[in-house]
PDB file of N, CA and C in Angstrom:
ATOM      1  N   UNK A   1     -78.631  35.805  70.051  1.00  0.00           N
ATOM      2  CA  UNK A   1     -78.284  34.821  69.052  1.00  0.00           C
ATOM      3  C   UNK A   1     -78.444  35.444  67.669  1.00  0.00           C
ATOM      4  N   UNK A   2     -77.680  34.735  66.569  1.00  0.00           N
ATOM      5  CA  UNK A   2     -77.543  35.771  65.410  1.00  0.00           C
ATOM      6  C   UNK A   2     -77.318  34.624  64.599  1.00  0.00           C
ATOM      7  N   UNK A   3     -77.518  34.641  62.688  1.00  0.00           N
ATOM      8  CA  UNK A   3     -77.024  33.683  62.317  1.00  0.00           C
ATOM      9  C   UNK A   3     -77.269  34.592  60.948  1.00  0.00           C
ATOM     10  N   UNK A   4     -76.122  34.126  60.082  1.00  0.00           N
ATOM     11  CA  UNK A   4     -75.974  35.235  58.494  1.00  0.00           C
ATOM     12  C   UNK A   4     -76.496  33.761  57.825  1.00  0.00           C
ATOM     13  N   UNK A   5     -77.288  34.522  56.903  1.00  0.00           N
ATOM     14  CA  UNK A   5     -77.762  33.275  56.107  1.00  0.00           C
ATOM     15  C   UNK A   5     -77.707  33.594  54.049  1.00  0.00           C
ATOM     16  N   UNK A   6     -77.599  33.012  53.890  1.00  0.00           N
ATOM     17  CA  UNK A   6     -77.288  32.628  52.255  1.00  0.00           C
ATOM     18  C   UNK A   6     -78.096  31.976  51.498  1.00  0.00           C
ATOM     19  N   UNK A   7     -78.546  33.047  50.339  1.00  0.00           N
ATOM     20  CA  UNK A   7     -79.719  32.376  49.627  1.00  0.00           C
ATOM     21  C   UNK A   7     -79.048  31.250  48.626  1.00  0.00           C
ATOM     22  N   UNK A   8     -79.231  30.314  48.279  1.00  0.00           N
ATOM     23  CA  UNK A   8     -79.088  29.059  47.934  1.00  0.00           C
ATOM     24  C   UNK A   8     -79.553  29.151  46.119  1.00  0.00           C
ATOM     25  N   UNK A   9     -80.813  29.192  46.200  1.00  0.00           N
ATOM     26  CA  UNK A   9     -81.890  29.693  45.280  1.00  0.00           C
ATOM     27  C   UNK A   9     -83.020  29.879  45.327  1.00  0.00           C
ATOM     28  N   UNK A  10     -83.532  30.099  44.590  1.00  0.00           N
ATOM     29  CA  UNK A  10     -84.616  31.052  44.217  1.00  0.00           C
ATOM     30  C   UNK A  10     -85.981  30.305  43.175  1.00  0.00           C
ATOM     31  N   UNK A  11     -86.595  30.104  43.076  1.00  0.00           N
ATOM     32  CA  UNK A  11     -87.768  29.413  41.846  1.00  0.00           C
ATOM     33  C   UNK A  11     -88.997  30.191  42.073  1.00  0.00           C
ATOM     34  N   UNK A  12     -89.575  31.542  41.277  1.00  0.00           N
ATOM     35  CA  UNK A  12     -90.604  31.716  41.547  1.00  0.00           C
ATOM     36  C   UNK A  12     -91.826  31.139  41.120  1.00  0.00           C
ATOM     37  N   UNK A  13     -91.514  30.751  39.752  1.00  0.00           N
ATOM     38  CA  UNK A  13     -92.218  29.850  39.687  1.00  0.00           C
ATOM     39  C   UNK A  13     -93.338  28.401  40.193  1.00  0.00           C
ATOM     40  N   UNK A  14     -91.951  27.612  40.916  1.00  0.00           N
ATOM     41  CA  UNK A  14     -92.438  26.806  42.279  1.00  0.00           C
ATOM     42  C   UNK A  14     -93.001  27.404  43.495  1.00  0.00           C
ATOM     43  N   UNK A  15     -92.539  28.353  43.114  1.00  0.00           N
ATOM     44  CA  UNK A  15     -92.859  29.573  44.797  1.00  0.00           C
ATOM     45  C   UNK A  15     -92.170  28.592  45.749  1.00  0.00           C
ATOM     46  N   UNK A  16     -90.497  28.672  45.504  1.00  0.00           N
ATOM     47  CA  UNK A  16     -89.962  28.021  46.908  1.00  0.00           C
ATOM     48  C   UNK A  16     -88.276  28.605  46.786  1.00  0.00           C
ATOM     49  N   UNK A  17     -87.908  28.597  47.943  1.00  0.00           N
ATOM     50  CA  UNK A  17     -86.283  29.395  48.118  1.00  0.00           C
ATOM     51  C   UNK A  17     -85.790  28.231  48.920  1.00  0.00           C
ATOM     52  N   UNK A  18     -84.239  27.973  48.422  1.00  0.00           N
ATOM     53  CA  UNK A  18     -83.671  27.142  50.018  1.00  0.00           C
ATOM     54  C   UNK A  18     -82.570  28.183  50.138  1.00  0.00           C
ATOM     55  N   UNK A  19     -82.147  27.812  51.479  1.00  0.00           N
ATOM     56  CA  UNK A  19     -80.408  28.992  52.002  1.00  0.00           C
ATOM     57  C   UNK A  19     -79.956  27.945  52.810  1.00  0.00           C
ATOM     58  N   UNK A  20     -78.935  28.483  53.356  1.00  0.00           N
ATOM     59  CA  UNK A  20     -78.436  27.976  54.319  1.00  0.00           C
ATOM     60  C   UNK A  20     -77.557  28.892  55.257  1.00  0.00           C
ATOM     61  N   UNK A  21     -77.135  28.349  56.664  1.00  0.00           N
ATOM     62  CA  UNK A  21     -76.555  29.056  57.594  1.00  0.00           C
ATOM     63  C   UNK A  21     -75.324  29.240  57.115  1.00  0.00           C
ATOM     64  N   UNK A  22     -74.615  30.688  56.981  1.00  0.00           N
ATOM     65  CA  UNK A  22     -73.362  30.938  56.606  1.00  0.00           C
ATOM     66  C   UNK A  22     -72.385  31.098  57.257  1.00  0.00           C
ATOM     67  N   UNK A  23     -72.992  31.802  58.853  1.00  0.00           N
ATOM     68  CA  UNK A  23     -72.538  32.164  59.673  1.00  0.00           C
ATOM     69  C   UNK A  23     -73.257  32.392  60.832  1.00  0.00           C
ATOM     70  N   UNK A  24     -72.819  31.832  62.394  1.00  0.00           N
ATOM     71  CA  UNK A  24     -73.698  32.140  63.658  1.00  0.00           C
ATOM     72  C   UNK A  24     -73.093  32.079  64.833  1.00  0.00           C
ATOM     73  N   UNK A  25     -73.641  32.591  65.699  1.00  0.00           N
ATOM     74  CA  UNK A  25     -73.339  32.258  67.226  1.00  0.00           C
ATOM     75  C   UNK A  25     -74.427  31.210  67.789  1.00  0.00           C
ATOM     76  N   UNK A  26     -75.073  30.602  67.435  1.00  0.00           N
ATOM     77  CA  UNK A  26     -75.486  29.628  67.658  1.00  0.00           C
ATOM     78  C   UNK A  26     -75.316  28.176  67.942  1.00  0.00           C
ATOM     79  N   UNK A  27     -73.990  28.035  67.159  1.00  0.00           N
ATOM     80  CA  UNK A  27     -73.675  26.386  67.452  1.00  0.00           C
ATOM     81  C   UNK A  27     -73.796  25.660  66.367  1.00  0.00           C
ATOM     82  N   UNK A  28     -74.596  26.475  64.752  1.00  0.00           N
ATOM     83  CA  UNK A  28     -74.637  25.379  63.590  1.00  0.00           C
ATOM     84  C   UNK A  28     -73.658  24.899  63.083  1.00  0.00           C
ATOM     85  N   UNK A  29     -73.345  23.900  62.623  1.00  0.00           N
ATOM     86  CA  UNK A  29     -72.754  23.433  61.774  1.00  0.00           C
ATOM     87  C   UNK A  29     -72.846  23.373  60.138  1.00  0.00           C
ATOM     88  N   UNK A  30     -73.330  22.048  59.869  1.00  0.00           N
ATOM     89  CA  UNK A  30     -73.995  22.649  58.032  1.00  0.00           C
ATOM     90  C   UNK A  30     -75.208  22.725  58.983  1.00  0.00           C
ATOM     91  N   UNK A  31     -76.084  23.501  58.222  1.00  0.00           N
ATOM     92  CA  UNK A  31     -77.742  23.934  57.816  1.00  0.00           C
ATOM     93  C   UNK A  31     -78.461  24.799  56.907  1.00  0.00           C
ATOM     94  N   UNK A  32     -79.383  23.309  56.480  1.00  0.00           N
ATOM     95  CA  UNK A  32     -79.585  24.053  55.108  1.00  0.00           C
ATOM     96  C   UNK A  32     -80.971  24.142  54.963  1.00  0.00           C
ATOM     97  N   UNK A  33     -82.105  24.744  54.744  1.00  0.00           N
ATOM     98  CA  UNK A  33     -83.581  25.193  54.978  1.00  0.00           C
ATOM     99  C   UNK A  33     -84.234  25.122  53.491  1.00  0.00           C
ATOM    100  N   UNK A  34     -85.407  24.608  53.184  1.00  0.00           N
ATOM    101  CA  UNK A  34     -86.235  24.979  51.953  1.00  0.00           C
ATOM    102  C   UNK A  34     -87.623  25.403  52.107  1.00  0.00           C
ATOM    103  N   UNK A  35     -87.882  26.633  51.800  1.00  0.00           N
ATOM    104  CA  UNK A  35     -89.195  27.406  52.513  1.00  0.00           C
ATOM    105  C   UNK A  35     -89.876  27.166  51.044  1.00  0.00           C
ATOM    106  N   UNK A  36     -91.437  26.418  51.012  1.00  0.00           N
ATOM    107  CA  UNK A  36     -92.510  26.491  49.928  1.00  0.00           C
ATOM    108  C   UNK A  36     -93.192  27.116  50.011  1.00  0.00           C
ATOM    109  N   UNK A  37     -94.072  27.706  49.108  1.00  0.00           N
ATOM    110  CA  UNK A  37     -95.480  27.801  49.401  1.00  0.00           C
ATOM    111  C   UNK A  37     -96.476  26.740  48.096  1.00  0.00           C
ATOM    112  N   UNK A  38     -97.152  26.326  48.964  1.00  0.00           N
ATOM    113  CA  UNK A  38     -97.479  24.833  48.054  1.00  0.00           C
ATOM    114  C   UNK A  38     -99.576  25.686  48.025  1.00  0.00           C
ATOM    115  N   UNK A  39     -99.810  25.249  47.058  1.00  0.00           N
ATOM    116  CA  UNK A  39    -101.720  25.431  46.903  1.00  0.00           C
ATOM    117  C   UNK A  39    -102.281  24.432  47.718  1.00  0.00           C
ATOM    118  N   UNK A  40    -103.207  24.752  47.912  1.00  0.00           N
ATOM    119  CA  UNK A  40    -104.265  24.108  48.752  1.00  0.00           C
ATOM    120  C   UNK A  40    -105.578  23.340  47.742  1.00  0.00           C
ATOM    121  N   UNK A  41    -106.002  22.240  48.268  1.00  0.00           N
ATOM    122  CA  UNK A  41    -107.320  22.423  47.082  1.00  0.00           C
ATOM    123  C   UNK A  41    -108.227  21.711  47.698  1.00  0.00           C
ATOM    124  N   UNK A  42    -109.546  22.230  48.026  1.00  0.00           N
ATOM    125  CA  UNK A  42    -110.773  21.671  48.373  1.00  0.00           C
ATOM    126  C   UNK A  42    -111.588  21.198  47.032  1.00  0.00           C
ATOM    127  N   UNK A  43    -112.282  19.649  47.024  1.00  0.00           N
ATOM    128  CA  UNK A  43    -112.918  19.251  45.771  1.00  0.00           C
ATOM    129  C   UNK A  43    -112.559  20.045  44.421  1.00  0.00           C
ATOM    130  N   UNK A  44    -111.012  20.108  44.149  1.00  0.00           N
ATOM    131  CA  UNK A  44    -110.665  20.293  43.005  1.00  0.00           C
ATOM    132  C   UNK A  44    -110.181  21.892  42.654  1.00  0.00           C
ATOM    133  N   UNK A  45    -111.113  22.710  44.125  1.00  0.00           N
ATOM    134  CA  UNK A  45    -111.173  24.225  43.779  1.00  0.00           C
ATOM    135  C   UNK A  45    -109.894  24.851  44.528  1.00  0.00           C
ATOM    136  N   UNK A  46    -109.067  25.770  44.532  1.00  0.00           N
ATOM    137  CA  UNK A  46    -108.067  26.447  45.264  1.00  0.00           C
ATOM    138  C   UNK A  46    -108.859  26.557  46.710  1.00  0.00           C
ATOM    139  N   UNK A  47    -108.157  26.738  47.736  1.00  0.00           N
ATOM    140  CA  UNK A  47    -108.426  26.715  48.899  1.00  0.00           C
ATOM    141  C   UNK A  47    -107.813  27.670  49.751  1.00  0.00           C
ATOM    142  N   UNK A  48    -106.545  28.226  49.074  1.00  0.00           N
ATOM    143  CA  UNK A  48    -105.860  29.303  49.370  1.00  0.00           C
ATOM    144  C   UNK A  48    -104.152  28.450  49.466  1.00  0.00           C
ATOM    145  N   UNK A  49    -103.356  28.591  50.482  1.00  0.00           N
ATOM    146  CA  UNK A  49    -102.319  28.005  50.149  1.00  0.00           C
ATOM    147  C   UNK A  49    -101.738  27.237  51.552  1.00  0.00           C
ATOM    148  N   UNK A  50    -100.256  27.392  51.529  1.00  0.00           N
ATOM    149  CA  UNK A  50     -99.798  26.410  53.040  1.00  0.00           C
ATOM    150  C   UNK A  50     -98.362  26.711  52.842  1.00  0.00           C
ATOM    151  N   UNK A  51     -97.661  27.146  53.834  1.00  0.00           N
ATOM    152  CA  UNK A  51     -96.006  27.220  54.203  1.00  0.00           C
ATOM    153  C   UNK A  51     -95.802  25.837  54.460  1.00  0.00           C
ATOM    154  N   UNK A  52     -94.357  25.116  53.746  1.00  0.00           N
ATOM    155  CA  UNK A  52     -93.989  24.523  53.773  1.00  0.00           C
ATOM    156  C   UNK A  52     -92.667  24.485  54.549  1.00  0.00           C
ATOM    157  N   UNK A  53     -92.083  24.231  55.183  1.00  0.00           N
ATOM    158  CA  UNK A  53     -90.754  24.815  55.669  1.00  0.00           C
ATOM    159  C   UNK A  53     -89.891  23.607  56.624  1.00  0.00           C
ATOM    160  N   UNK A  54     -88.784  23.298  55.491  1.00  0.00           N
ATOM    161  CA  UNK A  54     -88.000  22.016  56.023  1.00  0.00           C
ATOM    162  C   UNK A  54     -86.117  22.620  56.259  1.00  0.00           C
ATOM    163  N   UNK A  55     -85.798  21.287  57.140  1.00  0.00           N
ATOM    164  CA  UNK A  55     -84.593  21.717  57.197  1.00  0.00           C
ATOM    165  C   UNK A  55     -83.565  20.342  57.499  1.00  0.00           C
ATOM    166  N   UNK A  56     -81.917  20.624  57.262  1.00  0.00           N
ATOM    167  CA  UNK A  56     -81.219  19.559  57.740  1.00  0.00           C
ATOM    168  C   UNK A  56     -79.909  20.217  57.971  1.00  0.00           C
ATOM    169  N   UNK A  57     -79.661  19.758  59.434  1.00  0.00           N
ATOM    170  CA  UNK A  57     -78.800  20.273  60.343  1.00  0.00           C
ATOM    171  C   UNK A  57     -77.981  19.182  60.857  1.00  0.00           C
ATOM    172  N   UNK A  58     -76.595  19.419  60.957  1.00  0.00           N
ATOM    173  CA  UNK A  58     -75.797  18.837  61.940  1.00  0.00           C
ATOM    174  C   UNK A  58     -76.473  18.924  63.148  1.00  0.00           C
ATOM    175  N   UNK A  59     -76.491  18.234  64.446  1.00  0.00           N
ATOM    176  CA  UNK A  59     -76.553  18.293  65.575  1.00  0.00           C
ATOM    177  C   UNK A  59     -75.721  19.496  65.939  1.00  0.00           C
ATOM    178  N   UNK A  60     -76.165  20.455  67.118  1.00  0.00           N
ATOM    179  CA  UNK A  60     -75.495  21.469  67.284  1.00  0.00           C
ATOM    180  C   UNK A  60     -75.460  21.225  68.838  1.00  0.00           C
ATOM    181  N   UNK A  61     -73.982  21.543  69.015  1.00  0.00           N
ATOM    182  CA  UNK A  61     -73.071  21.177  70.477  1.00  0.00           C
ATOM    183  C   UNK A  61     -74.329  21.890  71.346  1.00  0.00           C
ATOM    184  N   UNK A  62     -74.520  21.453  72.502  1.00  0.00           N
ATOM    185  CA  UNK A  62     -75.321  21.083  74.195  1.00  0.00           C
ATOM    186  C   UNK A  62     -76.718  21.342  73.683  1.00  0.00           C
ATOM    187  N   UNK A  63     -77.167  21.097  72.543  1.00  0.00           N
ATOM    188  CA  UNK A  63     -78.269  21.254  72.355  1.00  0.00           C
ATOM    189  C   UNK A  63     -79.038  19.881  71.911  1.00  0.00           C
ATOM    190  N   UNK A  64     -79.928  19.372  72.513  1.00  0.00           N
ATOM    191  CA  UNK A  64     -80.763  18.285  72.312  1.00  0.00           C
ATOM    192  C   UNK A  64     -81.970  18.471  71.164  1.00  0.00           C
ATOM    193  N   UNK A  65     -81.813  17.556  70.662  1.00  0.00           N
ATOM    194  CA  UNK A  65     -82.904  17.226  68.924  1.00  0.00           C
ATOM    195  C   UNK A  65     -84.084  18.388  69.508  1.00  0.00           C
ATOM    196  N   UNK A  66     -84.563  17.977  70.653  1.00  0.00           N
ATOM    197  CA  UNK A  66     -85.875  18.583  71.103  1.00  0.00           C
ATOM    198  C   UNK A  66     -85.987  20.251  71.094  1.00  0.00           C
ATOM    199  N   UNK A  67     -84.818  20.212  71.652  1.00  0.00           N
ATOM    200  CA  UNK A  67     -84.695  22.053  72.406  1.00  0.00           C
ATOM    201  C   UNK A  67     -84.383  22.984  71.049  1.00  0.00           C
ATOM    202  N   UNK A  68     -83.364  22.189  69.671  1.00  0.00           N
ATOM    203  CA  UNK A  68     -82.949  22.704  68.448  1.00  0.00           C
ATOM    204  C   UNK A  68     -84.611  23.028  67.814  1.00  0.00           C
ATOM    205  N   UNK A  69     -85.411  21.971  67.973  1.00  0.00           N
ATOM    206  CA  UNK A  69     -86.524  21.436  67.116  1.00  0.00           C
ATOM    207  C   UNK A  69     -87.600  23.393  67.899  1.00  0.00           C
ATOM    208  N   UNK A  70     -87.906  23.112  68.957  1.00  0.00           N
ATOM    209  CA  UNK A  70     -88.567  23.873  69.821  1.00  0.00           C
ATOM    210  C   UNK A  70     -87.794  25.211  69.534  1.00  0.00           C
ATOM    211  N   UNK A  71     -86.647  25.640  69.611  1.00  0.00           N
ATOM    212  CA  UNK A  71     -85.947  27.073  69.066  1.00  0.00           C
ATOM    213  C   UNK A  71     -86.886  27.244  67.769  1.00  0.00           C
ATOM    214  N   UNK A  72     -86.380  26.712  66.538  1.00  0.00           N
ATOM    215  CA  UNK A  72     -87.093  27.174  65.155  1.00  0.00           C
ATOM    216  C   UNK A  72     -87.987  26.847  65.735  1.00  0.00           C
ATOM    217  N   UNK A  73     -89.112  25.773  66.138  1.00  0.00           N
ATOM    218  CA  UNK A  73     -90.936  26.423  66.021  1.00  0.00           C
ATOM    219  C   UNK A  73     -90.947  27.727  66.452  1.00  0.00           C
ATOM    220  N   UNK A  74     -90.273  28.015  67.420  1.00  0.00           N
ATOM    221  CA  UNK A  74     -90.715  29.569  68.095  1.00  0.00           C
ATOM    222  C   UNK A  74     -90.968  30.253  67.071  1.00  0.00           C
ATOM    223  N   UNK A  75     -89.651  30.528  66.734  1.00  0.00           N
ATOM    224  CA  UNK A  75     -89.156  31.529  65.312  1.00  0.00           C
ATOM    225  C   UNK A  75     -89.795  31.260  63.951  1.00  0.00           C
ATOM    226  N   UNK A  76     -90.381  29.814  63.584  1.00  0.00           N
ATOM    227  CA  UNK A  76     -91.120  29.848  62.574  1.00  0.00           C
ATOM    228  C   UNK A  76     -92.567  30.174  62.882  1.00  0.00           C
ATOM    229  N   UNK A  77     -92.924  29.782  64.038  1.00  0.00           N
ATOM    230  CA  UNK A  77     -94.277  30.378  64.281  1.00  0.00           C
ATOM    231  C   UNK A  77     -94.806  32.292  64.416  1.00  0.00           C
ATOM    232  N   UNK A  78     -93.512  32.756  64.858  1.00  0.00           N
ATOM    233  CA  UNK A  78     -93.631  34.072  64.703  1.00  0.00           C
ATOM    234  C   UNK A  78     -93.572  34.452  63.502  1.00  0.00           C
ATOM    235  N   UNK A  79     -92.838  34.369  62.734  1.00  0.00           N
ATOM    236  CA  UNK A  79     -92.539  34.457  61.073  1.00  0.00           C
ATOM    237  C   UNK A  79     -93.908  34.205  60.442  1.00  0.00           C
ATOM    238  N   UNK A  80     -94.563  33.069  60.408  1.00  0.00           N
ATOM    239  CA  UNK A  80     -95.841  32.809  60.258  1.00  0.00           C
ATOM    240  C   UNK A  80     -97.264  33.803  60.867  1.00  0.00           C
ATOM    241  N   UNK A  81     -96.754  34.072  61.559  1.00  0.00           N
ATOM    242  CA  UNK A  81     -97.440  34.942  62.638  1.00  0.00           C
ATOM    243  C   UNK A  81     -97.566  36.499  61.562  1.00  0.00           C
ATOM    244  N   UNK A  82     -96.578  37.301  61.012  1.00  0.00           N
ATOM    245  CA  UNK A  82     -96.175  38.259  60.667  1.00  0.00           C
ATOM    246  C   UNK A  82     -96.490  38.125  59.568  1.00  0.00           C
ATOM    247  N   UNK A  83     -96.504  37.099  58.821  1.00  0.00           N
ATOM    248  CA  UNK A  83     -97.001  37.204  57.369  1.00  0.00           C
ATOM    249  C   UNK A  83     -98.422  37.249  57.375  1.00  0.00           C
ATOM    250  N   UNK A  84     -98.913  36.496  58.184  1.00  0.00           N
ATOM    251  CA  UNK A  84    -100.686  36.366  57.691  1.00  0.00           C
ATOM    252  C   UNK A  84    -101.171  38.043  58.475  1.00  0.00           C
ATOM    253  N   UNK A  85    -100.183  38.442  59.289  1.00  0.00           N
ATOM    254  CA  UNK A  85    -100.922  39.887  59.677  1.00  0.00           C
ATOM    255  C   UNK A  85    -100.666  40.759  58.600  1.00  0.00           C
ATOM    256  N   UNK A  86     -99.785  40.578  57.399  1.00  0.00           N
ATOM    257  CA  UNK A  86     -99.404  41.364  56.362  1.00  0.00           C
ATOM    258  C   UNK A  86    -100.333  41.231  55.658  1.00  0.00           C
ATOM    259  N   UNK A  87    -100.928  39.676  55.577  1.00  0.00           N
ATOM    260  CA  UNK A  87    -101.999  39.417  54.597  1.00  0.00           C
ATOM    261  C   UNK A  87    -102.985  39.916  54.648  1.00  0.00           C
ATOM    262  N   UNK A  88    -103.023  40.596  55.808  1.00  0.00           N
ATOM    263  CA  UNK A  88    -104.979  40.940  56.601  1.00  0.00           C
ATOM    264  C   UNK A  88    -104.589  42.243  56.202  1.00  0.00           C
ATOM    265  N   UNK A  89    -103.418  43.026  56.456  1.00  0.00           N
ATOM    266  CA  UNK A  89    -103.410  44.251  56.631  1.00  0.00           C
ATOM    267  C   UNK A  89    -104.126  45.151  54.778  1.00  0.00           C
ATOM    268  N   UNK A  90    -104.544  45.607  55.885  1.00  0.00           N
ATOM    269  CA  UNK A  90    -105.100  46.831  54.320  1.00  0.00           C
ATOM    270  C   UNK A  90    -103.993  47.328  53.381  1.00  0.00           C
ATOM    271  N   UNK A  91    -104.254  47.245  52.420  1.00  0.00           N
ATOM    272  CA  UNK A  91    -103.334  47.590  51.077  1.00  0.00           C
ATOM    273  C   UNK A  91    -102.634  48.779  51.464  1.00  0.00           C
ATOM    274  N   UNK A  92    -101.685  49.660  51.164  1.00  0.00           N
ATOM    275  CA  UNK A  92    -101.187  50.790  51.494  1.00  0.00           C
ATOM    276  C   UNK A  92    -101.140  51.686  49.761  1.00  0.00           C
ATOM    277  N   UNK A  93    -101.375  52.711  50.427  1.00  0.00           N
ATOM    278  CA  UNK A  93    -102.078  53.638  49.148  1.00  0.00           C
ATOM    279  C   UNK A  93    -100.898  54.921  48.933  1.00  0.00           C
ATOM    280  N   UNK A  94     -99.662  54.113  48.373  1.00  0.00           N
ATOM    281  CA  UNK A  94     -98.623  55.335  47.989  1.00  0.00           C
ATOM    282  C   UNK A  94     -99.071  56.916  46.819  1.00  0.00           C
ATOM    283  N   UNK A  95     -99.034  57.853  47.903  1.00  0.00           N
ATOM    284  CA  UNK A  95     -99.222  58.936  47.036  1.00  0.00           C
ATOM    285  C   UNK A  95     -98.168  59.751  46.264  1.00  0.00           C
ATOM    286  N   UNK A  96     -98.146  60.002  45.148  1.00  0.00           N
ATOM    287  CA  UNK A  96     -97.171  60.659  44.715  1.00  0.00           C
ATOM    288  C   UNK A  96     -96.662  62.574  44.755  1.00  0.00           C
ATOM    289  N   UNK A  97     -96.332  63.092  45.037  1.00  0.00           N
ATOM    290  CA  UNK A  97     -96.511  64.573  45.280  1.00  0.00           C
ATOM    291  C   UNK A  97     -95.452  65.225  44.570  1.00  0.00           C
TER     292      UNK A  97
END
């Protein structure tokens, strides 16, 4: 499965991007995604942060709300998965020569 996707925009500020599906073998129709990253706050103090990540899709042919819904968790949970191991990972120390 494959799907070309199109950045929409951009706010770094907000710290949030939406796109949408441009192109797939999947079955989409329109779909259009807005990924956040929103702060966290314990009694007032930062807490660190939280992925936000929404979407709105045509129904896509032999696929049921459930099975569409269950595809992206996979794929957002791995994605999620890959960032916080980026986060842990030790800094990388470019040398110049």
């Amino acid at each position: 499965m494959w799907s070309k996707e199109e950045l929409l925009g951009f706010d770094p500020v907000a710290r949030s991007y939406c796109y949408e599906v441009a192109d797939n073998n999947i079955g989409f129709g329109r779909y259009m995604a807005t990924f956040k990253v929103l702060e966290e706050e314990e009694g007032g103090a930062s807490a660190g942060c939280k992925l936000e990540w929404s979407f709105e899709s045509e129904p896509v042919r032999g696929w049921t709300q459930e099975s569409l819904i269950a595809y992206l968790q996979t794929g957002l949970e791995g994605m999620a998965k890959r960032v916080e191991e980026a986060l842990k990972a030790p800094p990388s120390i470019a040398t110049i020569e």
